[in-house]
N, C-alpha and C. Protein backbone atom coordinates (compact mmCIF):
# COMPACT_ATOMS: atom_id res chain seq x y z
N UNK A 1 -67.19 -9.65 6.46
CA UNK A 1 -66.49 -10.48 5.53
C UNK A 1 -66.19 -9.67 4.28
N UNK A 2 -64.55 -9.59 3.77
CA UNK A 2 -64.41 -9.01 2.54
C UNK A 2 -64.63 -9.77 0.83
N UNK A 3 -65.08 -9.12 -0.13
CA UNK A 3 -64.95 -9.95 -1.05
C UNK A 3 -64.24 -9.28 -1.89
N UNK A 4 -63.82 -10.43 -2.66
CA UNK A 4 -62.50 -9.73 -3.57
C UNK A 4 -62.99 -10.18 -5.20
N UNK A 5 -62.69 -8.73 -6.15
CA UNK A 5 -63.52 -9.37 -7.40
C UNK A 5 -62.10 -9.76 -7.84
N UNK A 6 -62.84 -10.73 -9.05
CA UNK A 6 -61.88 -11.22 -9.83
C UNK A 6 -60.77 -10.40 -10.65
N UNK A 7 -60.88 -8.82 -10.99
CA UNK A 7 -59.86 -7.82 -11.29
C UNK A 7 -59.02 -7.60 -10.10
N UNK A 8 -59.60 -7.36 -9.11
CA UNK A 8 -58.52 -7.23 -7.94
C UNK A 8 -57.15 -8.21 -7.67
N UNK A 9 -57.80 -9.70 -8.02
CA UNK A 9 -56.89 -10.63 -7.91
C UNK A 9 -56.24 -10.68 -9.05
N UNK A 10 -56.41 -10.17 -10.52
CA UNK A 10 -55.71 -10.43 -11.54
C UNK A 10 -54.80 -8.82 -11.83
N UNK A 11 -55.14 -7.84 -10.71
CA UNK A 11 -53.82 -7.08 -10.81
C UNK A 11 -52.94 -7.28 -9.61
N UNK A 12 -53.28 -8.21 -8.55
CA UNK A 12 -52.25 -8.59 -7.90
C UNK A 12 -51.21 -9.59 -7.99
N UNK A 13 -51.79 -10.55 -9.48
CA UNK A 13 -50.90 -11.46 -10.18
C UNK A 13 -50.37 -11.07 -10.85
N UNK A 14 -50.48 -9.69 -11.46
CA UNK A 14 -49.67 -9.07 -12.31
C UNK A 14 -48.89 -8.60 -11.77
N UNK A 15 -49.17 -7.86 -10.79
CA UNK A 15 -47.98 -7.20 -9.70
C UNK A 15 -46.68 -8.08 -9.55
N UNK A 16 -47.34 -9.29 -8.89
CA UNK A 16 -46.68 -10.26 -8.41
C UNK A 16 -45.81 -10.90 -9.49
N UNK A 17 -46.39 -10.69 -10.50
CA UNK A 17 -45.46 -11.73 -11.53
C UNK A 17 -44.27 -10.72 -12.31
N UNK A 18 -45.07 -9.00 -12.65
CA UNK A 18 -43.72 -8.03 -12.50
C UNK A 18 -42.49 -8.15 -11.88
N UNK A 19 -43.30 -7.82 -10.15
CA UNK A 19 -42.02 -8.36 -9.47
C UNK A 19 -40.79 -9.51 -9.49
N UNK A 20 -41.51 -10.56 -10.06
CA UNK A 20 -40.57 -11.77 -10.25
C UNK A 20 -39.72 -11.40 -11.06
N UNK A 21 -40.43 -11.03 -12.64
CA UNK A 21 -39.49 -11.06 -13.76
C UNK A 21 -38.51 -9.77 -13.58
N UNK A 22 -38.96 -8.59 -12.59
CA UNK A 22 -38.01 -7.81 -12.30
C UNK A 22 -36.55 -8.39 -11.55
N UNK A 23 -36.50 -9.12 -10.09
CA UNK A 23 -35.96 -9.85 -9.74
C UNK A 23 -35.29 -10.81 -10.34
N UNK A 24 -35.39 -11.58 -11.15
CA UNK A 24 -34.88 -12.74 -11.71
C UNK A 24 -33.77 -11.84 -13.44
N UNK A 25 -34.64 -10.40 -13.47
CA UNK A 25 -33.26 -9.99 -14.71
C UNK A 25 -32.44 -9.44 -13.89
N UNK A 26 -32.57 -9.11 -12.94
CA UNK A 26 -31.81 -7.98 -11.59
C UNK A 26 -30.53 -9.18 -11.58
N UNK A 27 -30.90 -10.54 -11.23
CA UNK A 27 -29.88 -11.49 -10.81
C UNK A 27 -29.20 -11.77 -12.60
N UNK A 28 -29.94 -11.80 -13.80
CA UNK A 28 -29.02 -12.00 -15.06
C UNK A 28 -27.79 -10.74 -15.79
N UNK A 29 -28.61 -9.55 -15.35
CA UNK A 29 -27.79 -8.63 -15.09
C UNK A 29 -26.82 -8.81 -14.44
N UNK A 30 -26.32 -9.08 -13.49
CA UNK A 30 -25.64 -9.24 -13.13
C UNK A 30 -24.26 -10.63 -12.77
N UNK A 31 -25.01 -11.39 -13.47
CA UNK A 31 -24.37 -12.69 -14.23
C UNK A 31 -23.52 -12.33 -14.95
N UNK A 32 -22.53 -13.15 -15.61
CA UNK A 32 -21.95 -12.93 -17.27
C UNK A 32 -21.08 -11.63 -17.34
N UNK A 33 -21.22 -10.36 -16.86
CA UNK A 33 -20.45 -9.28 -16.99
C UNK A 33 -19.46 -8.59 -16.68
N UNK A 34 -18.52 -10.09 -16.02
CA UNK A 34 -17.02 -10.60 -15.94
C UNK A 34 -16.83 -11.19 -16.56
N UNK A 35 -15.86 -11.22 -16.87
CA UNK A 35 -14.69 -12.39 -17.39
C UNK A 35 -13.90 -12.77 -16.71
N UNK A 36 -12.74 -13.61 -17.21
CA UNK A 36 -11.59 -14.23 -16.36
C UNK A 36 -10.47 -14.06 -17.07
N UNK A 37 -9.28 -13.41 -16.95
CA UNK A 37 -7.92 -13.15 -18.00
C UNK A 37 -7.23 -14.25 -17.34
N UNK A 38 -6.75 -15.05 -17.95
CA UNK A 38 -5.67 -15.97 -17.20
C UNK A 38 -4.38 -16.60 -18.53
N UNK A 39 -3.60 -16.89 -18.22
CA UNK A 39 -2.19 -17.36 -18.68
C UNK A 39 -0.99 -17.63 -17.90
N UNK A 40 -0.05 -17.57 -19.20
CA UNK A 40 1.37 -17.91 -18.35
C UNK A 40 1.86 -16.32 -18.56
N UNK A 41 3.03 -15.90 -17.70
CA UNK A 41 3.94 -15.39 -18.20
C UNK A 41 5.07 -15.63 -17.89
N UNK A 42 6.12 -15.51 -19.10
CA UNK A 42 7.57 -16.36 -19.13
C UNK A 42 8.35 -15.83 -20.20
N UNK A 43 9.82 -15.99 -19.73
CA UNK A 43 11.02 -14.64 -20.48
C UNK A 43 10.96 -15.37 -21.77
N UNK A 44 11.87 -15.02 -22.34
CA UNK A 44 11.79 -14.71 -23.70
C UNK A 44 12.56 -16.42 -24.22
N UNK A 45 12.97 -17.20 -23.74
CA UNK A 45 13.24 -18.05 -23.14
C UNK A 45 12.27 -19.48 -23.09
N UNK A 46 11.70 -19.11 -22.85
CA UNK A 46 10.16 -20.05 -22.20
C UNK A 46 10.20 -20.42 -20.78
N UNK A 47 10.85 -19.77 -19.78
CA UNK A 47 11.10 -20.30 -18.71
C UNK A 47 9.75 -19.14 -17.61
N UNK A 48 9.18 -19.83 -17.05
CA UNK A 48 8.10 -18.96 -16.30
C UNK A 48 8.43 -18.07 -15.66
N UNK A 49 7.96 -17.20 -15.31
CA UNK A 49 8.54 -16.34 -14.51
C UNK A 49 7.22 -15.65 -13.59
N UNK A 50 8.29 -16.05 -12.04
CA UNK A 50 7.45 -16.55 -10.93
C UNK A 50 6.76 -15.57 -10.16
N UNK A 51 6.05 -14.43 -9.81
CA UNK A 51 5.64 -13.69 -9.31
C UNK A 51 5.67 -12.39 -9.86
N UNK A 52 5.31 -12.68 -11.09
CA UNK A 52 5.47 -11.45 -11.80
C UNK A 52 4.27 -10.65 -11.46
N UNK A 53 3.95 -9.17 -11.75
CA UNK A 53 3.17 -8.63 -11.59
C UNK A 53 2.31 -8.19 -12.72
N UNK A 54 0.91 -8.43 -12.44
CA UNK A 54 0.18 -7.83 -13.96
C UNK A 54 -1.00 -7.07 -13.36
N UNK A 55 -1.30 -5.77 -13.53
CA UNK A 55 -2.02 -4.56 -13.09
C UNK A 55 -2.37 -4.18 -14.68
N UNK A 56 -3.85 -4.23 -14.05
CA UNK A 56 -5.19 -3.34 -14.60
C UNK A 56 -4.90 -1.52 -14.65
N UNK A 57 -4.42 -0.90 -15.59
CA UNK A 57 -4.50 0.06 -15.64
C UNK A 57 -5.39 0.52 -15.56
N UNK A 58 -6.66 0.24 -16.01
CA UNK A 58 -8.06 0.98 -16.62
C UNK A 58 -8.60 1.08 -15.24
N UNK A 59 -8.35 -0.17 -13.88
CA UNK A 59 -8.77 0.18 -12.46
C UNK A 59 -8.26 0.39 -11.35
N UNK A 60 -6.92 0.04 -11.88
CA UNK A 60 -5.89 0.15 -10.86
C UNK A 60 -5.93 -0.96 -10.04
N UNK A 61 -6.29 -2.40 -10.59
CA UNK A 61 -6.47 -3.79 -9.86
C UNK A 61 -5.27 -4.20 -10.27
N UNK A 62 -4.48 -5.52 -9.63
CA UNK A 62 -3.57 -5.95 -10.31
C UNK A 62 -3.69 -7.30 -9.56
N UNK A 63 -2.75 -8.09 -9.90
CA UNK A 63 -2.59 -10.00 -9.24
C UNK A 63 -1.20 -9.99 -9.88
N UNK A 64 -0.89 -11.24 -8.69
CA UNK A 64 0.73 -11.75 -9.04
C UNK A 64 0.82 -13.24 -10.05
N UNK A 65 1.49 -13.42 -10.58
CA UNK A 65 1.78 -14.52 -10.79
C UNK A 65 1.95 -15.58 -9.64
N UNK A 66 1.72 -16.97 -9.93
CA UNK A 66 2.25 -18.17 -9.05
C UNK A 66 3.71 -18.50 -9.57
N UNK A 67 4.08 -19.48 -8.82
CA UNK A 67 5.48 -19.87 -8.93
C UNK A 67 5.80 -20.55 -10.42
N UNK A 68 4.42 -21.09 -10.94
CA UNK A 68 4.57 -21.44 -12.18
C UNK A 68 4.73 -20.46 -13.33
N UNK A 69 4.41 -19.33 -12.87
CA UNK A 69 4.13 -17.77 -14.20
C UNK A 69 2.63 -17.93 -14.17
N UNK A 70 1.55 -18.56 -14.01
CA UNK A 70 0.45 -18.52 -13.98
C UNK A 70 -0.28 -17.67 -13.47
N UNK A 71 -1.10 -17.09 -14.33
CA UNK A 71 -1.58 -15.52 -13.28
C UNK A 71 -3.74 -15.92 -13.51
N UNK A 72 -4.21 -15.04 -12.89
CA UNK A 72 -5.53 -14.96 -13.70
C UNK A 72 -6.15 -13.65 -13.10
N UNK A 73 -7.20 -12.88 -13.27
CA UNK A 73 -7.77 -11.87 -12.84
C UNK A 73 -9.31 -11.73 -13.30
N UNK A 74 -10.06 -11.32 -12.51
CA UNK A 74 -11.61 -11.37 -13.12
C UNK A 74 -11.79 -9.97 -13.69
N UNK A 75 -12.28 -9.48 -14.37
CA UNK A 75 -12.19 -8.34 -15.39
C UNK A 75 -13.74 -8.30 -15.61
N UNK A 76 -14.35 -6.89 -15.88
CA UNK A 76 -15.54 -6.68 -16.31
C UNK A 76 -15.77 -6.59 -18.02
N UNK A 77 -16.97 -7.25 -18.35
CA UNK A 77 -16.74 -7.06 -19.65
C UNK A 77 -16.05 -6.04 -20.47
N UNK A 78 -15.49 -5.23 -21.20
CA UNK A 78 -15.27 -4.07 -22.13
C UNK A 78 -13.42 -4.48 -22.33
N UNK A 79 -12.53 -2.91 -22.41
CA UNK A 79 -11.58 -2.65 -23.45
C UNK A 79 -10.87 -2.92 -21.61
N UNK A 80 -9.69 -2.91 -21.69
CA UNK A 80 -8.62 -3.02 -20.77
C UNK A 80 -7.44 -2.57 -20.77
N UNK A 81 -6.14 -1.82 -20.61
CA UNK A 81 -5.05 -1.61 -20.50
C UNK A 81 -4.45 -2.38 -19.14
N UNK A 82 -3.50 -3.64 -19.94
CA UNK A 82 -2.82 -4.68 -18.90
C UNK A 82 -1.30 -4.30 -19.20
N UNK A 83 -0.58 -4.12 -17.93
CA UNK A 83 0.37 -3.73 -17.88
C UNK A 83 0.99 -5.45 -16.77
N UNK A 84 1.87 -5.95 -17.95
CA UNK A 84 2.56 -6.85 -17.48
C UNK A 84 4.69 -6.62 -16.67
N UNK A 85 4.92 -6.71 -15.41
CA UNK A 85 6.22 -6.61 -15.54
C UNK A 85 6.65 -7.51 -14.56
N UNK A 86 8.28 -7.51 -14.43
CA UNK A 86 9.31 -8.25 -13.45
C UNK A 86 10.24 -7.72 -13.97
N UNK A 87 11.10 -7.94 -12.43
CA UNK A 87 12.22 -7.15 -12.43
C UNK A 87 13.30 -7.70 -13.31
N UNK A 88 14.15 -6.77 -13.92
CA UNK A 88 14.90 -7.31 -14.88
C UNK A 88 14.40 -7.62 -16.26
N UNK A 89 13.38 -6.94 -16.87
CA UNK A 89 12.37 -7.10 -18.03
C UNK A 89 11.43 -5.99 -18.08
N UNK A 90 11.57 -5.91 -19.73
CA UNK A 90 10.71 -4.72 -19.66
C UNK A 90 9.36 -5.11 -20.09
N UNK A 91 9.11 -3.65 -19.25
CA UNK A 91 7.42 -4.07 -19.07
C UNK A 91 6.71 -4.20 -20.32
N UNK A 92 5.48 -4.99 -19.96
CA UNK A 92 4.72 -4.82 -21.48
C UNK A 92 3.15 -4.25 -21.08
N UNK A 93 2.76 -3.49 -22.06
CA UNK A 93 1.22 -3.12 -21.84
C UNK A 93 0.54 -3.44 -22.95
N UNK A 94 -1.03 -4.14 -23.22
CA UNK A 94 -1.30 -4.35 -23.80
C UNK A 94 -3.26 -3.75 -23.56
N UNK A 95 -3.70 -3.90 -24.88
CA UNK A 95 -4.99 -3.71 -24.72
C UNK A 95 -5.56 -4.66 -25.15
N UNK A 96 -6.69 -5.18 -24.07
CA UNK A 96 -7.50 -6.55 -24.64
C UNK A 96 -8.94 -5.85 -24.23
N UNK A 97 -9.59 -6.66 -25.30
CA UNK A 97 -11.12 -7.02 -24.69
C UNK A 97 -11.58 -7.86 -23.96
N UNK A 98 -12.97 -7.77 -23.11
CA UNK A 98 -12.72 -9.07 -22.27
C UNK A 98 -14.27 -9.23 -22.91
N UNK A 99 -15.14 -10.32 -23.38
CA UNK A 99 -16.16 -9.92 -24.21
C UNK A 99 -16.81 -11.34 -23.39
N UNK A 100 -15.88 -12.39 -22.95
CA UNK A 100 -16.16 -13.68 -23.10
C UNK A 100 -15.85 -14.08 -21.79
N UNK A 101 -16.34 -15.55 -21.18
CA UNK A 101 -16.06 -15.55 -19.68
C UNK A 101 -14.94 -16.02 -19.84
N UNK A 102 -13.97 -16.46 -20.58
CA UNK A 102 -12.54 -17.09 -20.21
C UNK A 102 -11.65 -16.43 -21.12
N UNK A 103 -10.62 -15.28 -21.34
CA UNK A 103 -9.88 -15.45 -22.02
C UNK A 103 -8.24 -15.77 -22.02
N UNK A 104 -7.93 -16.33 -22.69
CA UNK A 104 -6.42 -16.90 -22.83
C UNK A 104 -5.48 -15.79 -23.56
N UNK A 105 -4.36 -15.07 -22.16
CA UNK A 105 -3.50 -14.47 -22.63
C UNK A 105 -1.86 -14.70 -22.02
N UNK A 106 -1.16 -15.23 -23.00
CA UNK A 106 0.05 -15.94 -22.45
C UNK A 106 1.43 -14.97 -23.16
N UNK A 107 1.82 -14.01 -21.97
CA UNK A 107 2.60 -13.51 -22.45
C UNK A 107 4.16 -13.84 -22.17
N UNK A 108 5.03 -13.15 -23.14
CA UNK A 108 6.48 -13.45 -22.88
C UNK A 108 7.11 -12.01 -23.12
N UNK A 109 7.93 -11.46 -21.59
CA UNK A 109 8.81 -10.54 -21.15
C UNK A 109 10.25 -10.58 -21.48
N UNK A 110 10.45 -9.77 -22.19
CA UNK A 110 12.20 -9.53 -23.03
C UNK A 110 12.70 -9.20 -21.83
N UNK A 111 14.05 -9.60 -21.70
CA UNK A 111 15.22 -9.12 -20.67
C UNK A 111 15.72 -7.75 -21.07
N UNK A 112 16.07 -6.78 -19.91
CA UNK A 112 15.96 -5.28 -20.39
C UNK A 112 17.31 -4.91 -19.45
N UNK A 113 18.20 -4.80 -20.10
CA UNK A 113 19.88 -3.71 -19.48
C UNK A 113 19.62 -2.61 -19.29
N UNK A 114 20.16 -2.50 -17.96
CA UNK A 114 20.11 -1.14 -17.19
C UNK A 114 21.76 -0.92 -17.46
N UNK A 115 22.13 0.58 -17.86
CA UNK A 115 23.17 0.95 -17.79
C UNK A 115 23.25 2.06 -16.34
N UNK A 116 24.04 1.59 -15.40
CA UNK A 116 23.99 2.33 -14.47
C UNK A 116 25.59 2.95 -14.10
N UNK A 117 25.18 4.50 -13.56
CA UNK A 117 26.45 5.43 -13.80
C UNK A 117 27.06 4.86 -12.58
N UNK A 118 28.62 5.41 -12.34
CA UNK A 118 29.58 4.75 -11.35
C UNK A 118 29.37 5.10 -9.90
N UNK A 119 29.11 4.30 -9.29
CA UNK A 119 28.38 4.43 -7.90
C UNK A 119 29.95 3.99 -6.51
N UNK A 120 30.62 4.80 -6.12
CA UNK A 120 31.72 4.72 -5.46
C UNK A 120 31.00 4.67 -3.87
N UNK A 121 31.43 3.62 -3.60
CA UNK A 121 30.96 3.18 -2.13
C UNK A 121 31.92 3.15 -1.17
N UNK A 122 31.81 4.05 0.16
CA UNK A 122 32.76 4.21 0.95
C UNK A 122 33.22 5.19 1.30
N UNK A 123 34.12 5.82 2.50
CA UNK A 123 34.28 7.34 3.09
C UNK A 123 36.33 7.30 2.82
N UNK A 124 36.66 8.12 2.89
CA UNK A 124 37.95 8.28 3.27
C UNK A 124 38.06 7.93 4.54
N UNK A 125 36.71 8.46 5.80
CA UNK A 125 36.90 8.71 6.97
C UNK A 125 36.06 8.63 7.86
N UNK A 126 35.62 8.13 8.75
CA UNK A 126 34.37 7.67 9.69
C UNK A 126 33.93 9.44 9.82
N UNK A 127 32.19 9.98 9.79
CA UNK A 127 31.71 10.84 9.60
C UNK A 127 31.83 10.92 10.99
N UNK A 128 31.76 10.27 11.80
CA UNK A 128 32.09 10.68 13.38
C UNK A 128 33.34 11.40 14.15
N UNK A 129 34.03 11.13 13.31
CA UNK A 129 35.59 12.01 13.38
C UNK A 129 35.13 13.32 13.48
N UNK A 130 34.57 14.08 12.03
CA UNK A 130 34.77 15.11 11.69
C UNK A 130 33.28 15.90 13.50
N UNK A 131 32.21 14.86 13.34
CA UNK A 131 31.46 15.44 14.24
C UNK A 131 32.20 15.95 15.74
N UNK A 132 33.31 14.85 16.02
CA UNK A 132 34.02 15.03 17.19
C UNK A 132 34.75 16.68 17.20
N UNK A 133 35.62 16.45 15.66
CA UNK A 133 36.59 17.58 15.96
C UNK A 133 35.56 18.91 15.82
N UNK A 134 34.48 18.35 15.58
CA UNK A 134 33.37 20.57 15.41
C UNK A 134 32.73 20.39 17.19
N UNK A 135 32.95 19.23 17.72
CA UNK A 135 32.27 19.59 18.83
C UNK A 135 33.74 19.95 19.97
N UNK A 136 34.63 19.77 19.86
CA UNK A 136 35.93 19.88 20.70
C UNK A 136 36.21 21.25 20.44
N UNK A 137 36.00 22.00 18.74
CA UNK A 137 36.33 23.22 18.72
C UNK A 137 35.16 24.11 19.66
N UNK A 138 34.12 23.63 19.52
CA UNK A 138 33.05 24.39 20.03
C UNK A 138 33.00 24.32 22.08
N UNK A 139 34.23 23.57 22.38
CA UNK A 139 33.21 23.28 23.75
C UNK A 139 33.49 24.27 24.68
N UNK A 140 34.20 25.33 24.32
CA UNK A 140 34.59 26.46 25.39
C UNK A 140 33.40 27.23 25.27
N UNK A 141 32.69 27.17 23.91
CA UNK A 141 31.40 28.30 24.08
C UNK A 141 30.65 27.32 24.47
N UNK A 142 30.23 26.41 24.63
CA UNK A 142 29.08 25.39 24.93
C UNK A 142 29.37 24.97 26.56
N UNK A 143 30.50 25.42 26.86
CA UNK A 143 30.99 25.07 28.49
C UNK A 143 29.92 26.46 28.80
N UNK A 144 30.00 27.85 28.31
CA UNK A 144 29.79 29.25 28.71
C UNK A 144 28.25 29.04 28.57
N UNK A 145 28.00 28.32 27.98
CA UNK A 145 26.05 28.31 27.79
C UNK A 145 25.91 27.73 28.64
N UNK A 146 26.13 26.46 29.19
CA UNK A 146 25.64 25.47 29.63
C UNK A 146 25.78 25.81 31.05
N UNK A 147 27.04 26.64 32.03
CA UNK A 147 27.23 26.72 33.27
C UNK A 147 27.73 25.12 33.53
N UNK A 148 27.73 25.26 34.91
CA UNK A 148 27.76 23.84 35.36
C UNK A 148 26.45 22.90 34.98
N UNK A 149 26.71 21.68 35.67
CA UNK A 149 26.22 20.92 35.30
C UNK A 149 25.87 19.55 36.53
N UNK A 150 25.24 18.87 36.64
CA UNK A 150 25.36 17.65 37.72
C UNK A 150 24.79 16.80 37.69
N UNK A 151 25.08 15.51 37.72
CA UNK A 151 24.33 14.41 37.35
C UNK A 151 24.82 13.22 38.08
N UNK A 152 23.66 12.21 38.91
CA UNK A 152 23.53 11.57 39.56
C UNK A 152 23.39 10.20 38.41
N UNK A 153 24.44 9.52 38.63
CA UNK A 153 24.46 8.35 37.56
C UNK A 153 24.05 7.16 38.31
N UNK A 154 23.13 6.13 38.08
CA UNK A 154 23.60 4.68 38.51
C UNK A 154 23.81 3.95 37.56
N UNK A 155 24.49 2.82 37.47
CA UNK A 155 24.92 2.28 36.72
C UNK A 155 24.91 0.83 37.00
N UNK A 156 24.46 -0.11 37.02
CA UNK A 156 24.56 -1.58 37.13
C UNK A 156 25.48 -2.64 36.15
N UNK A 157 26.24 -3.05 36.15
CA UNK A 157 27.45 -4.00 36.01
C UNK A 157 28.63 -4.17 36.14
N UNK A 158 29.24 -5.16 35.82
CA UNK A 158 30.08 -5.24 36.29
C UNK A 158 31.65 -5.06 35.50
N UNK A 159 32.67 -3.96 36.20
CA UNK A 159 33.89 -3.29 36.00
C UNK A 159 34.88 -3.58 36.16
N UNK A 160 35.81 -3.78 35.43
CA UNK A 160 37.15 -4.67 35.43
C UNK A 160 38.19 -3.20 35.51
N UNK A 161 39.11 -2.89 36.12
CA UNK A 161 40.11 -2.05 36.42
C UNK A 161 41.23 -2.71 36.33
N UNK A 162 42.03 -2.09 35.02
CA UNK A 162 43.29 -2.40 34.57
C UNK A 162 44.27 -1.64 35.75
């Protein structure tokens, strides 16, 4: 039969009760040290604007807007570089803190003109032309490479003869 003195059992309650209070800051640590960024974003206007994009520079995270302009993102406590954009608006970047579990950031995107140089769409001439006439000049040397030639075709459908 073992006996156990009364120090033995009062450093295994100490142990035991270390362990707890180790455990239980392990889980507060790790509580609280997000936040939440959320708002609208909408043109200059007040009109929302629907899937806009807003990226975390500082992690390279980002979230879209909803159809309302409503965005939100969970963020770790500290400094941030938020880069807000949509197409047709220039982008905005901003630096926030996130210190607190909710913060409210409601931004509004200016409309941004692109001047774009003269873009002429269209050929004089189907590019297949010109491929034809370099292969017609070429086919007397390409007859001399090639030798003959022979090929067993089948073919399934059906042929109408004018």
């Amino acid at each position: 039969m073992k006996h156990y003195s009364k120090r033995g059992q009062k450093d295994n309650n100490i142990y035991f009760l270390f362990i707890l209070i180790f455990l239980v800051g392990l889980n507060h640590v790790g509580l609280g040290q997000t936040g939440i960024l959320k708002g609208q974003i909408q043109s200059a206007d007040g009109k929302p604007l629907s899937y806009a994009s807003i990226f975390n520079v500082s992690s390279s995270t980002g979230t879209v807007s909803n159809i309302d302009g409503n965005y939100f993102m969970e963020l770790h406590f500290g400094r941030h570089e938020i880069e807000f954009s949509f197409l047709g608006f220039k982008r905005q970047q901003i630096f926030i803190d996130i210190n607190k579990d909710t913060t409210q950031l409601n931004i509004s995107l200016k409309k941004e003109n692109y001047l774009l140089a003269e873009v002429v769409v269209g050929l004089d001439e189907d590019p297949a032309y010109e491929m034809i006439r370099q292969a017609i000049k070429a086919r007397d040397k390409n007859l001399v490479r090639t030798g003959t030639f022979d090929a067993s075709v089948y073919s399934k459908g059906i042929y109408k003869l004018l």
